[in-house]
N, C-alpha and C. Protein backbone atom coordinates (compact mmCIF):
# COMPACT_ATOMS: atom_id res chain seq x y z
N UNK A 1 -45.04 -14.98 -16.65
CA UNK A 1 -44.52 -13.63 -16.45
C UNK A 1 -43.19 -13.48 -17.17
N UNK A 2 -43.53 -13.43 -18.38
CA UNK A 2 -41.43 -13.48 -19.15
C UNK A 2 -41.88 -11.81 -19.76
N UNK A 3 -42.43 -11.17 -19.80
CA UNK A 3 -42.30 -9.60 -19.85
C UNK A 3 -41.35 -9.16 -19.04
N UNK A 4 -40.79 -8.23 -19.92
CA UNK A 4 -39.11 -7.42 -19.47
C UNK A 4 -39.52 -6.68 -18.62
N UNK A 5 -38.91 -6.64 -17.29
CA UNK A 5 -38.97 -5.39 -16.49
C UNK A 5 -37.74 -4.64 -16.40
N UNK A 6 -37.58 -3.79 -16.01
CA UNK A 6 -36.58 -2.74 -15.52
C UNK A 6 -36.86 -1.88 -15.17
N UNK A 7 -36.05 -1.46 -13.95
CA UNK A 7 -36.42 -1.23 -12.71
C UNK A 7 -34.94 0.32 -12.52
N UNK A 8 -35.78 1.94 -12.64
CA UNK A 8 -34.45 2.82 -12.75
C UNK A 8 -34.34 3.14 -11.53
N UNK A 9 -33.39 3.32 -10.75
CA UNK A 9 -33.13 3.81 -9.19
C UNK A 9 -31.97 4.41 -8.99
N UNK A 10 -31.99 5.35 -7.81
CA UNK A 10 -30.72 5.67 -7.45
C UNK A 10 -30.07 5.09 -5.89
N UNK A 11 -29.14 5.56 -5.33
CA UNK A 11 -28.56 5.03 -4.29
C UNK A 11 -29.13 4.85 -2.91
N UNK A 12 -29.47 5.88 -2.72
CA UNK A 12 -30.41 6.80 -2.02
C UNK A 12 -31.96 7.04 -1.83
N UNK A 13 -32.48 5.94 -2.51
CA UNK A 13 -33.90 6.02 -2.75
C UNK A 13 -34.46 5.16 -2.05
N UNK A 14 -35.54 5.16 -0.38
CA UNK A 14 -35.94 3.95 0.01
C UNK A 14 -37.19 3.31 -0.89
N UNK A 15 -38.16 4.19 -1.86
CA UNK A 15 -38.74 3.45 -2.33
C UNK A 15 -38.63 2.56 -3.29
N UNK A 16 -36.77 2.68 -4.02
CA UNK A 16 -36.12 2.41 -4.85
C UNK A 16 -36.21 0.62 -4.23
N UNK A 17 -35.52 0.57 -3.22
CA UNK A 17 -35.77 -0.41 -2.35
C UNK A 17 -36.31 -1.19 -1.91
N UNK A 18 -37.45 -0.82 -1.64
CA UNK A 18 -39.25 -1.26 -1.61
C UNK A 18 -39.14 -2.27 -3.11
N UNK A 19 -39.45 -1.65 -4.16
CA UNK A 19 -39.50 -2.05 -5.47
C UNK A 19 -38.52 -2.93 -5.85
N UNK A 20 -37.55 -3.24 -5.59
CA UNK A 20 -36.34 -4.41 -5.58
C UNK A 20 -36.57 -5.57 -5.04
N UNK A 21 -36.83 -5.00 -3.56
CA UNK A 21 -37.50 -6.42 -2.77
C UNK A 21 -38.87 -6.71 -2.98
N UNK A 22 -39.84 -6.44 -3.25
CA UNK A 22 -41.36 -6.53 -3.79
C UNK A 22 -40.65 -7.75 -5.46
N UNK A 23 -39.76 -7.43 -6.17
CA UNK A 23 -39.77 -8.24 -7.19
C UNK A 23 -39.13 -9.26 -6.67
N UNK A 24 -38.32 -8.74 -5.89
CA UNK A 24 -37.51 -10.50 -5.31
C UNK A 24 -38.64 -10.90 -4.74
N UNK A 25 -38.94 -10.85 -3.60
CA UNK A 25 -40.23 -11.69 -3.29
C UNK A 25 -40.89 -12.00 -3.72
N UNK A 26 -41.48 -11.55 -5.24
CA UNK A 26 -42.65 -12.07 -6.41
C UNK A 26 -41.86 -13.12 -7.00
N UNK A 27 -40.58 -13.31 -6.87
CA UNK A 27 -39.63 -14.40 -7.96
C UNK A 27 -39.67 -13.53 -9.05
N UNK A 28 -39.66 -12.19 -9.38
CA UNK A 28 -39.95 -11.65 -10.82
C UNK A 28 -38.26 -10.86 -11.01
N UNK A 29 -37.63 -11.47 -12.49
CA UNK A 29 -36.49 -10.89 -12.46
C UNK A 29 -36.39 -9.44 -13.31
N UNK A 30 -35.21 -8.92 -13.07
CA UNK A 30 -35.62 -7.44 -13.68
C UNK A 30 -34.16 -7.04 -13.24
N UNK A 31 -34.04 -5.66 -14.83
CA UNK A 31 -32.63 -5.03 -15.04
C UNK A 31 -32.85 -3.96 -14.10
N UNK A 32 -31.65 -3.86 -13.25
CA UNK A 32 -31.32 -2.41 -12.60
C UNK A 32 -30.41 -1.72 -13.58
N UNK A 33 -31.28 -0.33 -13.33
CA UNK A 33 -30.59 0.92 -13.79
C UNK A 33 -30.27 1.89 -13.05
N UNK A 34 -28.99 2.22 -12.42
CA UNK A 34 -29.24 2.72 -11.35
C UNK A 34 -28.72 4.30 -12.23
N UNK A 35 -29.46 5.07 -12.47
CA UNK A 35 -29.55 6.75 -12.62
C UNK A 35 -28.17 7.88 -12.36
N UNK A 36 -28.04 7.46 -10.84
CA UNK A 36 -27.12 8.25 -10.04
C UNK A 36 -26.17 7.65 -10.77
N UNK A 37 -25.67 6.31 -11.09
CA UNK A 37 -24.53 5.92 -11.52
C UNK A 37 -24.44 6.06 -13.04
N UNK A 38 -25.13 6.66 -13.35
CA UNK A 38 -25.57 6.58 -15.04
C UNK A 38 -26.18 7.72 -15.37
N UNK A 39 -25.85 8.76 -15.19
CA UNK A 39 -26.63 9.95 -15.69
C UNK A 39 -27.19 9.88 -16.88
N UNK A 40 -26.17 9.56 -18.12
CA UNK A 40 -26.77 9.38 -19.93
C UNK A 40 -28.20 8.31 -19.53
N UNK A 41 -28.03 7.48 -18.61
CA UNK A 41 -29.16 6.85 -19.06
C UNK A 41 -30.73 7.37 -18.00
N UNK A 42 -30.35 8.36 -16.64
CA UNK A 42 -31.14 8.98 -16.00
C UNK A 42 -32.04 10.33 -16.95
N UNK A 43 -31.24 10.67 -18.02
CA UNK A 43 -31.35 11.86 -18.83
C UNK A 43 -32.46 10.90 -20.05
N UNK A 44 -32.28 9.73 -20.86
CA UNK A 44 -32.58 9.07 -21.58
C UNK A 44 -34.51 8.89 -21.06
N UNK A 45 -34.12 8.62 -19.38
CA UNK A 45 -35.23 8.32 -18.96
C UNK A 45 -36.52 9.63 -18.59
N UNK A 46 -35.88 10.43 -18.57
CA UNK A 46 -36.97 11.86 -18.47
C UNK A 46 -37.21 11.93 -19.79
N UNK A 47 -36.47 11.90 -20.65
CA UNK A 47 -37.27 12.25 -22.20
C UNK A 47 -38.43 10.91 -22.63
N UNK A 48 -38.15 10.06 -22.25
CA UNK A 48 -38.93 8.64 -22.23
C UNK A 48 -40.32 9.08 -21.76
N UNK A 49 -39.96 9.53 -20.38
CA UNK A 49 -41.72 9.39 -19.38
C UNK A 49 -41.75 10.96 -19.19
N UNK A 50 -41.30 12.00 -19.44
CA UNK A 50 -40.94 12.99 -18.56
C UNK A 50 -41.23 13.17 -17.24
N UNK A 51 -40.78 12.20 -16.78
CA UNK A 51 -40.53 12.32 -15.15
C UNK A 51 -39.32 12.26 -14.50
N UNK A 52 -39.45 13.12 -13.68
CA UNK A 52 -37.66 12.77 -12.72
C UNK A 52 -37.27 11.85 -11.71
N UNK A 53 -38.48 11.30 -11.21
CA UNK A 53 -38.14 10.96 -9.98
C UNK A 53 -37.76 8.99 -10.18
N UNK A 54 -37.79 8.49 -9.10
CA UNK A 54 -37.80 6.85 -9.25
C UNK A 54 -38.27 6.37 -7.96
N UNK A 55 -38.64 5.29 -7.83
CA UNK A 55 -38.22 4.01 -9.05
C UNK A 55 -39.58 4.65 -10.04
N UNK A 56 -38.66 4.06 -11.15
CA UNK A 56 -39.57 4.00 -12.43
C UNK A 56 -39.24 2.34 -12.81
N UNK A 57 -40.45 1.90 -13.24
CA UNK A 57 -40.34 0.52 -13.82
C UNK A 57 -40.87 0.46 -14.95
N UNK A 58 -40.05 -0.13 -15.91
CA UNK A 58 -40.83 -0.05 -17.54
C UNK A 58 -41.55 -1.90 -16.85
N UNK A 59 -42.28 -2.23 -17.81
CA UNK A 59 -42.83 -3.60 -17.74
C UNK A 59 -43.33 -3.90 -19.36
N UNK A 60 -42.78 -4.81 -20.40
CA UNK A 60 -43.18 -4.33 -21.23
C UNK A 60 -43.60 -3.21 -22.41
N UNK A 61 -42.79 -2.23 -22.25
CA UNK A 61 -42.87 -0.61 -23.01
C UNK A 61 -43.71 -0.30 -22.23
N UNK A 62 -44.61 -0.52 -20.73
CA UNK A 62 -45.24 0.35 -19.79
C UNK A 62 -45.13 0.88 -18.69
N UNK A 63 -45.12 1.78 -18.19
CA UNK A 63 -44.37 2.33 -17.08
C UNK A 63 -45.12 2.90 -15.94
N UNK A 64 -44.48 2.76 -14.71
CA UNK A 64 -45.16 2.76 -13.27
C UNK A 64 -44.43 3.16 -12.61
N UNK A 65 -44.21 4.85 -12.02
CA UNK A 65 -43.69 5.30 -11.12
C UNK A 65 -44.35 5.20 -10.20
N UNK A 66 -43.33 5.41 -8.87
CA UNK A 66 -43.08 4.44 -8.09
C UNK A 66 -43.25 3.49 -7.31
N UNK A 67 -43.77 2.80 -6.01
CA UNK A 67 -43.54 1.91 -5.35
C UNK A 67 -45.26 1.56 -5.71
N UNK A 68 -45.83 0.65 -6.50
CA UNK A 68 -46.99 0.81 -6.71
C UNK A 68 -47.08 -0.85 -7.36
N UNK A 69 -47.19 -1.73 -6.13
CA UNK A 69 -47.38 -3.34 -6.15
C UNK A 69 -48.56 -3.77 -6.91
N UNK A 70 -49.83 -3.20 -7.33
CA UNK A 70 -51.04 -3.66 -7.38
C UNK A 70 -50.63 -3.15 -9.30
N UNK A 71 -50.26 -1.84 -9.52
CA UNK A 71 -50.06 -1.55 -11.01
C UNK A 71 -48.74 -2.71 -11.66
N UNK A 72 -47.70 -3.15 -10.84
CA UNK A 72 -46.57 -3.55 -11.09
C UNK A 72 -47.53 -5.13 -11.31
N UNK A 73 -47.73 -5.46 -10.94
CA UNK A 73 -48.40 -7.11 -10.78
C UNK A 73 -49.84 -7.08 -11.96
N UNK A 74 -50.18 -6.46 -12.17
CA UNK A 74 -51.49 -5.86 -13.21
C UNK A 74 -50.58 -6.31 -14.43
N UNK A 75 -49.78 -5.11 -14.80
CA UNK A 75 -49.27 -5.05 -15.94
C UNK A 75 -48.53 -6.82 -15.97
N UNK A 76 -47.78 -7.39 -15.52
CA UNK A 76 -46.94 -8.25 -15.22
C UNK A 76 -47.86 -9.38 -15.44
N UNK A 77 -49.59 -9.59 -15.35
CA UNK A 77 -50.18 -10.54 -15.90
C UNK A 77 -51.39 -10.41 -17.12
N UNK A 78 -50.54 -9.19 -17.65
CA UNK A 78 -51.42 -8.91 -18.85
C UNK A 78 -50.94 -9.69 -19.97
């Protein structure tokens, strides 16, 4: 599993949360982006997927909004 994840969230998000601990518990490491604290890069990310919401997880240039263990673990052993 050495495919890049990153993982966009804000402060305030419990499924943001969900998705943090789901990778800690897999042992799978991954960049936080947290949105709220980063608008240029929350703005970066709607033109990317056009979506607003999070968690968004890239995995490899592929992406899986939100809390969605079975797509996150798919992609992660492709």
């Amino acid at each position: 599993m050495s495919r890049a994840v990153t993982v966009y969230t804000t402060n305030t998000c419990p499924y943001c949360v969900m998705v943090k601990n789901f990778l800690h518990d897999q042992g799978i490491s991954f960049e936080e982006v947290n949105v709220q604290e980063n608008p240029e890069a929350g703005e970066q990310l709607v033109k990317k997927t056009g979506q607003m919401g999070v968690p968004q997880i890239e995995i490899g240039g592929q992406w899986v909004l939100g809390y969605d263990p079975e797509t996150i673990m798919e992609l992660l052993e492709k």
